[in-house]
C-alpha atoms as a PDB file:
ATOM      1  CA  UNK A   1      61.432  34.545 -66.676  1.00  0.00           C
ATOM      2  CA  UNK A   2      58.505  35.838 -67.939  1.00  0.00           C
ATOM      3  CA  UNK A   3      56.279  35.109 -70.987  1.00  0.00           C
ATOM      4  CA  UNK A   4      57.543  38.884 -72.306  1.00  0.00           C
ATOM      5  CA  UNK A   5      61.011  37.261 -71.404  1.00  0.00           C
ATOM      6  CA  UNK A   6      60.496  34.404 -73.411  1.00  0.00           C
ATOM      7  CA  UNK A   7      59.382  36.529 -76.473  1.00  0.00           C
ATOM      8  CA  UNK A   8      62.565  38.598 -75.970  1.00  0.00           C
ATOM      9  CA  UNK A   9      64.854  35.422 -75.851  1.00  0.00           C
ATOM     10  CA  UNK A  10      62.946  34.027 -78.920  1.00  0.00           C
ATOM     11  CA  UNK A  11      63.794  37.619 -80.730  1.00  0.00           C
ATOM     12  CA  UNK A  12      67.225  37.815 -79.426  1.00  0.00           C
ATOM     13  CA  UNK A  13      68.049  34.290 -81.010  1.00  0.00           C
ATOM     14  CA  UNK A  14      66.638  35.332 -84.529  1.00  0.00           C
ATOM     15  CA  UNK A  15      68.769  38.980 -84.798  1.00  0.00           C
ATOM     16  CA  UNK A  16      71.724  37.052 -83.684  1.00  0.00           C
ATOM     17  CA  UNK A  17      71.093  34.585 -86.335  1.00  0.00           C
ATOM     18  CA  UNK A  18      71.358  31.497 -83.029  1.00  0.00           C
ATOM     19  CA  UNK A  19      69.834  28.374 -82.636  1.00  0.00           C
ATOM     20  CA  UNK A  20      67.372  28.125 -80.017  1.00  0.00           C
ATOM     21  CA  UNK A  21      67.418  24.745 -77.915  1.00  0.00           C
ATOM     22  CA  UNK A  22      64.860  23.744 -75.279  1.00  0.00           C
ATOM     23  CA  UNK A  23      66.474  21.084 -72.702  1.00  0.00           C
ATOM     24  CA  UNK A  24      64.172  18.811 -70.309  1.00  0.00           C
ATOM     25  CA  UNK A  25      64.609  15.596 -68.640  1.00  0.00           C
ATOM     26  CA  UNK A  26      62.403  12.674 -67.839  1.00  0.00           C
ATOM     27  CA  UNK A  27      62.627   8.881 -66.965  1.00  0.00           C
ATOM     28  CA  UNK A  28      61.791   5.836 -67.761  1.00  0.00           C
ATOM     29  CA  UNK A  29      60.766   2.811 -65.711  1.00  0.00           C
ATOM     30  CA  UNK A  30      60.712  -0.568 -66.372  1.00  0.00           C
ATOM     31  CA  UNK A  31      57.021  -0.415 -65.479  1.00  0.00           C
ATOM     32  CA  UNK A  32      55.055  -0.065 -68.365  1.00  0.00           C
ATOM     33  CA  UNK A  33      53.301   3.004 -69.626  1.00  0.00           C
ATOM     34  CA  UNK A  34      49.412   1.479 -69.467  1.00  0.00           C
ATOM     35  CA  UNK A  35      48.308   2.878 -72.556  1.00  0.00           C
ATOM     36  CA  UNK A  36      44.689   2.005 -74.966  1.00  0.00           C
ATOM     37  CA  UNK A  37      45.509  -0.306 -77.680  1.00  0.00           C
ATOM     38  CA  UNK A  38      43.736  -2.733 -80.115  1.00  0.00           C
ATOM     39  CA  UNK A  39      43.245  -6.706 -79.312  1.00  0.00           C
ATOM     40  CA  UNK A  40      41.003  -9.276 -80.875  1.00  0.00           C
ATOM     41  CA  UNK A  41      37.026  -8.953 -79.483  1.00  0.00           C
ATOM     42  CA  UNK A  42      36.961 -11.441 -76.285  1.00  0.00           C
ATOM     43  CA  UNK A  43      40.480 -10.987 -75.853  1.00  0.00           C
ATOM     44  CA  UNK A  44      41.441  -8.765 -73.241  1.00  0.00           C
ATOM     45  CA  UNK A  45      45.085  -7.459 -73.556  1.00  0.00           C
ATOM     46  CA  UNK A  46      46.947  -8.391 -70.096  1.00  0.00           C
ATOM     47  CA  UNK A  47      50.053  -6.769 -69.404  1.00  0.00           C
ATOM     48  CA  UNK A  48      52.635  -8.608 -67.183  1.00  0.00           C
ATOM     49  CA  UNK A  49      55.301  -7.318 -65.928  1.00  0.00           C
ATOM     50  CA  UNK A  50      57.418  -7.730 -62.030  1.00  0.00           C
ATOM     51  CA  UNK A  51      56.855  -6.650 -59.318  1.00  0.00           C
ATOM     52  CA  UNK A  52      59.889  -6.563 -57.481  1.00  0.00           C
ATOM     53  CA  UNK A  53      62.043  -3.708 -57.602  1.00  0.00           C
ATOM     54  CA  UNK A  54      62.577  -1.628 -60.708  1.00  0.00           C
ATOM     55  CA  UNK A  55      65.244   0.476 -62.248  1.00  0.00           C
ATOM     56  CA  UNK A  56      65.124   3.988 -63.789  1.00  0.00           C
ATOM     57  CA  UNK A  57      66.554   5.334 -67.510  1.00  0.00           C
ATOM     58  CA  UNK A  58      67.096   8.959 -66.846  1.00  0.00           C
ATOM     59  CA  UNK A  59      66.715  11.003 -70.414  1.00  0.00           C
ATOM     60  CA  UNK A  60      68.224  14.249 -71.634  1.00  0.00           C
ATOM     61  CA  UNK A  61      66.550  15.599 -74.011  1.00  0.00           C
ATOM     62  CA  UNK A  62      66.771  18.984 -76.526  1.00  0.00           C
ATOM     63  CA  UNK A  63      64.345  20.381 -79.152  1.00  0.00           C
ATOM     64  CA  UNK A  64      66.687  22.052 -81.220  1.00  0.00           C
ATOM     65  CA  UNK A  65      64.840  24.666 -83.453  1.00  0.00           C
ATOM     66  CA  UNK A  66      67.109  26.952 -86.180  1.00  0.00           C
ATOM     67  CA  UNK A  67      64.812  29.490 -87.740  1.00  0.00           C
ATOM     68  CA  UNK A  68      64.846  29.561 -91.593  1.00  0.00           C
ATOM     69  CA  UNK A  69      62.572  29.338 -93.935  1.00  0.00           C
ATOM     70  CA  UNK A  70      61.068  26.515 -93.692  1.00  0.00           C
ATOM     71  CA  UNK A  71      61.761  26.079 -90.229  1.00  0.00           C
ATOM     72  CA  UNK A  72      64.992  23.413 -89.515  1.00  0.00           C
ATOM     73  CA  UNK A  73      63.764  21.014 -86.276  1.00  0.00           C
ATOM     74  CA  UNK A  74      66.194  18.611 -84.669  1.00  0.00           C
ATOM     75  CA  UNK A  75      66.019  16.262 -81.445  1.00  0.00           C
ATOM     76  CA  UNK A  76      69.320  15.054 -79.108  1.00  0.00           C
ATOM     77  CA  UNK A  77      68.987  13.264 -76.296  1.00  0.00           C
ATOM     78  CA  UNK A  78      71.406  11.172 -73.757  1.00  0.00           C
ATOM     79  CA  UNK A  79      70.393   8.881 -71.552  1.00  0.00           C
ATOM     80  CA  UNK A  80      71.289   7.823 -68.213  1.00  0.00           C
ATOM     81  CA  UNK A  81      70.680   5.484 -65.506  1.00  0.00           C
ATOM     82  CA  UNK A  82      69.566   7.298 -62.258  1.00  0.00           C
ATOM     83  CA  UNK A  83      69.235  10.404 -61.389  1.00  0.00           C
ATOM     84  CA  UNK A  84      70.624  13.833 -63.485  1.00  0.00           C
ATOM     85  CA  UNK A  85      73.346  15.434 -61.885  1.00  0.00           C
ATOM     86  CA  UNK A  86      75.170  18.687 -62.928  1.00  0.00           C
ATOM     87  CA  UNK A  87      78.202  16.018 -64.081  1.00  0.00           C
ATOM     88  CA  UNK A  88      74.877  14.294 -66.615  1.00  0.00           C
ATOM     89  CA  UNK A  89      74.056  18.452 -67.699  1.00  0.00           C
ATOM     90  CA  UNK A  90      77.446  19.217 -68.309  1.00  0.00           C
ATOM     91  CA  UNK A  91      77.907  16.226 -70.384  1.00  0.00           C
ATOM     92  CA  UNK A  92      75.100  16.711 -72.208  1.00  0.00           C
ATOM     93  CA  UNK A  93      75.938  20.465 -72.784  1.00  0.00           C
ATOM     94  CA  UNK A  94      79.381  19.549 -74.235  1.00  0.00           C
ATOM     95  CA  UNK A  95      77.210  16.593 -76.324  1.00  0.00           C
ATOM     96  CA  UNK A  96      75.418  19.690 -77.626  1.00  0.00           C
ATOM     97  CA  UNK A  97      78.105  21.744 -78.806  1.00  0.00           C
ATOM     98  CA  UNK A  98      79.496  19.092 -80.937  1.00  0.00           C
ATOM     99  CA  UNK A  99      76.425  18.840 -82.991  1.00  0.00           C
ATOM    100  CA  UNK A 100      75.225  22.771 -83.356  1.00  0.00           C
ATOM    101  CA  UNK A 101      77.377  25.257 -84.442  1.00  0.00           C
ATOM    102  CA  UNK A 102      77.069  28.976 -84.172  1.00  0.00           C
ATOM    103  CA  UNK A 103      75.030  30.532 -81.131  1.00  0.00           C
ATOM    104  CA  UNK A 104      72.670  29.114 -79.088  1.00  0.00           C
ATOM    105  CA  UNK A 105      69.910  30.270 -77.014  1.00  0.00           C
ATOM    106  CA  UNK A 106      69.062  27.745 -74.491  1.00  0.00           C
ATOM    107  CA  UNK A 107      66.127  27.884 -72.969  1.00  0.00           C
ATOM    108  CA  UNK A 108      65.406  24.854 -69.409  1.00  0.00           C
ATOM    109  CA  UNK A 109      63.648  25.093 -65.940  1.00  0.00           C
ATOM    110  CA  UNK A 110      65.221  25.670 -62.483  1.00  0.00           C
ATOM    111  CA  UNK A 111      65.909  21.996 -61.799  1.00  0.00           C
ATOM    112  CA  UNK A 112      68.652  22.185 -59.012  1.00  0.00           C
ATOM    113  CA  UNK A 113      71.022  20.581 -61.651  1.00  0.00           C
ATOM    114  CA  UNK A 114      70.406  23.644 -63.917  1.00  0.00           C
ATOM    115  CA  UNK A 115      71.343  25.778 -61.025  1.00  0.00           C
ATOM    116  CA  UNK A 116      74.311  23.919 -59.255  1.00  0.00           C
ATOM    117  CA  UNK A 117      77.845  25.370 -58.821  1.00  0.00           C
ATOM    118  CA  UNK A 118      79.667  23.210 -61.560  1.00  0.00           C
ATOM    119  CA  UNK A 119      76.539  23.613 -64.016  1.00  0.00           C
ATOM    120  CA  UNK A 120      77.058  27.901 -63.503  1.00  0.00           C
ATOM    121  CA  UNK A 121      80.922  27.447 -64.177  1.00  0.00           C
ATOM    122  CA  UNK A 122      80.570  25.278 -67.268  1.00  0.00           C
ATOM    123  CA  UNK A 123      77.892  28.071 -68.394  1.00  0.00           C
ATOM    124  CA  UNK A 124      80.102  30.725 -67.753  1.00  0.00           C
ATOM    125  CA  UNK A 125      82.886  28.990 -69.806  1.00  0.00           C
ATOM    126  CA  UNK A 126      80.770  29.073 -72.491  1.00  0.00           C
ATOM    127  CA  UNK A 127      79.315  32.439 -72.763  1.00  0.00           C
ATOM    128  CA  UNK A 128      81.096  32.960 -76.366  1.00  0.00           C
ATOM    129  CA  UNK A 129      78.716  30.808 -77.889  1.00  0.00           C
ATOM    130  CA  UNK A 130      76.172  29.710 -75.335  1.00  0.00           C
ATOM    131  CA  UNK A 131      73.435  32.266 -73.486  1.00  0.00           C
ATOM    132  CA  UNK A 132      70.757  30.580 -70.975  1.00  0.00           C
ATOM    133  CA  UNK A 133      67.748  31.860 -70.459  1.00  0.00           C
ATOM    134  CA  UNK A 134      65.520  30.095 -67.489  1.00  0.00           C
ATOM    135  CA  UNK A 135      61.777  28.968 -68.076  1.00  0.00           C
ATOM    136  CA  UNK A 136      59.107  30.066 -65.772  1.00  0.00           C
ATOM    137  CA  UNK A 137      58.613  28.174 -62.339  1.00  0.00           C
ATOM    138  CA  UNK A 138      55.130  26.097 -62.774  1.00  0.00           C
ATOM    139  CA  UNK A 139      54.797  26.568 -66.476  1.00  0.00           C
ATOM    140  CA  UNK A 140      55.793  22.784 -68.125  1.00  0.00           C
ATOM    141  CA  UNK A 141      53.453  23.434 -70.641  1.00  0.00           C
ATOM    142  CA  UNK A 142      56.123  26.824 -72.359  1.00  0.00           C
ATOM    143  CA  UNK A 143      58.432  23.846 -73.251  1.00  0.00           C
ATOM    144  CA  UNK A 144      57.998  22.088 -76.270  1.00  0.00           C
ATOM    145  CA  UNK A 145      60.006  19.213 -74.512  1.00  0.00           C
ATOM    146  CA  UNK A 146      57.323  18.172 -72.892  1.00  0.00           C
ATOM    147  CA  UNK A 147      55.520  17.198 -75.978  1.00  0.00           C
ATOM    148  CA  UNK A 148      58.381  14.888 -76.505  1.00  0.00           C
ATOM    149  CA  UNK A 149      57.930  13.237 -73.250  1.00  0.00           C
ATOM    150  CA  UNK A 150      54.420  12.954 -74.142  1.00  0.00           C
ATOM    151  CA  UNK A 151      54.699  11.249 -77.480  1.00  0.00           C
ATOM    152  CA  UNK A 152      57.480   8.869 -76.128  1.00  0.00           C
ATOM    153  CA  UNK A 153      55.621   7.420 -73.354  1.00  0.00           C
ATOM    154  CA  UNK A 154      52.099   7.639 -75.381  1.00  0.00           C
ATOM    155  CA  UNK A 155      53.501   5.297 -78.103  1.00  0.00           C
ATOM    156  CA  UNK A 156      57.384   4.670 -78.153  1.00  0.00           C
ATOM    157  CA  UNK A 157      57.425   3.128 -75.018  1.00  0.00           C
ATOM    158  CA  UNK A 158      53.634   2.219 -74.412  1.00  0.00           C
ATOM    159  CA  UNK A 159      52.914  -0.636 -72.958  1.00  0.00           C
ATOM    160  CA  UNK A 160      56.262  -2.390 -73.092  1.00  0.00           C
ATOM    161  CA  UNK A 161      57.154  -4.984 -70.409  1.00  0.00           C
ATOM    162  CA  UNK A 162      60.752  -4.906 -70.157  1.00  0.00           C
ATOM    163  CA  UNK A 163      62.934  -7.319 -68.202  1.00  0.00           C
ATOM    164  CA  UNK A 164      65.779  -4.630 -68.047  1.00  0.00           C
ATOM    165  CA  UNK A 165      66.690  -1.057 -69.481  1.00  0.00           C
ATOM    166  CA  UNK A 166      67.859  -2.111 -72.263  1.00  0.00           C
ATOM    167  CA  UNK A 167      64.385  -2.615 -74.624  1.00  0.00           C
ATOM    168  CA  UNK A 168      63.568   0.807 -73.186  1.00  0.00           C
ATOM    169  CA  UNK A 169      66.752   2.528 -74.773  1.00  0.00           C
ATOM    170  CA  UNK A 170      66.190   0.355 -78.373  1.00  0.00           C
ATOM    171  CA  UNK A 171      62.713   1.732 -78.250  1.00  0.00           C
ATOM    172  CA  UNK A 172      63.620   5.106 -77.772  1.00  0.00           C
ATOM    173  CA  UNK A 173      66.477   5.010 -80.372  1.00  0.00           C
ATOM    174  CA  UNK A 174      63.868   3.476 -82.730  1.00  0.00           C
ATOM    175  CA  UNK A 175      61.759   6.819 -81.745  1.00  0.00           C
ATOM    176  CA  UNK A 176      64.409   8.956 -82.558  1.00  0.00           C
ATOM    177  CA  UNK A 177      64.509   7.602 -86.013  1.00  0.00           C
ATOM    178  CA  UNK A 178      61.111   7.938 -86.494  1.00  0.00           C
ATOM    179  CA  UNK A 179      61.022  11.579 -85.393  1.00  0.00           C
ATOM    180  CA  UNK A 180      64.310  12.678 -87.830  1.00  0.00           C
ATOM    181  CA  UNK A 181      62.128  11.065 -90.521  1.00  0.00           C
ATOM    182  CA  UNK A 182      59.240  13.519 -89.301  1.00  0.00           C
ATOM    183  CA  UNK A 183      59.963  16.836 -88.292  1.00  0.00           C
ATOM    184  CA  UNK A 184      56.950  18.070 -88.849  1.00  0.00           C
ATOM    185  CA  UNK A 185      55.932  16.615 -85.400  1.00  0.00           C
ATOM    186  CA  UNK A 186      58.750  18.573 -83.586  1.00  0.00           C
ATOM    187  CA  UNK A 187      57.772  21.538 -85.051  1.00  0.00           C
ATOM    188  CA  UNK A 188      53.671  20.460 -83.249  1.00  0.00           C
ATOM    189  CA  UNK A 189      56.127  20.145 -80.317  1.00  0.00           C
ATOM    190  CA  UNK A 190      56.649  23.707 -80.364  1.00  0.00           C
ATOM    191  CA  UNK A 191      53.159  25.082 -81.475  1.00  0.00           C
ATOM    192  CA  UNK A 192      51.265  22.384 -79.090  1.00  0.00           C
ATOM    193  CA  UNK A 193      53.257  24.676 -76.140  1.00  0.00           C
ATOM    194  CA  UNK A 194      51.818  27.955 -78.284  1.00  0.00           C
ATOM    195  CA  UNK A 195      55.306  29.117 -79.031  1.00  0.00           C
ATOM    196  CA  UNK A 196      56.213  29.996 -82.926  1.00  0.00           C
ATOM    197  CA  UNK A 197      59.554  30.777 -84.694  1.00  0.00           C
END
């Protein structure tokens, strides 16, 4: 899809009166997230964590973006250990229609779970309310999502040291708080990736 694509989906979604939802996925390791911080002067801050191996929290995550005035900004996300399969997207998609209501313009990348068989015939079971629109290849930086990603890992889940996946996923629900108390950052979400509504 094209930038002019983009714009068009972006259009569409306001003359049909739909909510527009940008879907991404990253993970999370139980290797920490080396990030600057603060410690006393002389005291070095020394982050320990093992070194045998680690396990992966695999996150779903939507910016979900209804255009009014002012501007209505929402985050879901559902998270997963391993990998994302079409059985995690399809979840997640049906996770999504419980909490919007209306249309939706959704707009993701060509991850090969995006594009598998199952994922196409749960889309197509959904056109009533659901149209997909596909990001272009090589061009993270058109999806607000990944300003999510960023923020998480840059201080949710900075250096933390977990023992299992299970601090990870209280920090991140702890994030998720923070941002429904401050949508003002998922609306710099969407204007850090130059995009406006």
């Amino acid at each position: 899809m094209a930038e002019g694509d983009l714009a068009g989906a972006k259009k569409n979604a306001a003359r049909r009166g739909a909510t527009l939802v940008f879907i991404d996925e990253s993970g999370f390791s139980e290797r920490p997230a080396v990030r600057r911080t603060w410690a006393p002067r002389g005291h070095t801050p020394v982050l320990s964590h093992r070194t045998r191996s680690w396990s992966q929290l695999s996150v779903i995550g939507a910016l979900v973006y209804r255009a009014r005035t002012p501007l209505r900004a929402r985050v879901l996300w559902m998270s997963h250990p391993g990998a994302i399969r079409s059985p995690q997207i399809v979840r997640f998609l049906r996770h999504l229609r419980r909490h919007i209501r209306g249309p939706v313009v959704l707009l993701w990348d060509g991850l090969h779970a995006h594009r598998s068989l199952e994922t196409r015939a749960f889309l197509e079971s959904q056109r009533r309310w659901l149209r997909v629109h596909r990001l272009p290849a090589y061009a993270p930086e058109l999806n607000p999502v990944e300003g999510l990603w960023a923020w998480c890992k840059g201080t949710v889940t900075a250096n933390l040291c977990p023992e299992s996946l299970d601090p990870i996923r209280q920090q991140l629900r702890l994030g998720r708080r923070r941002l429904d108390r401050h949508p003002d950052l998922l609306c710099g979400f969407l204007h850090k990736a130059g995009l406006f509504i």
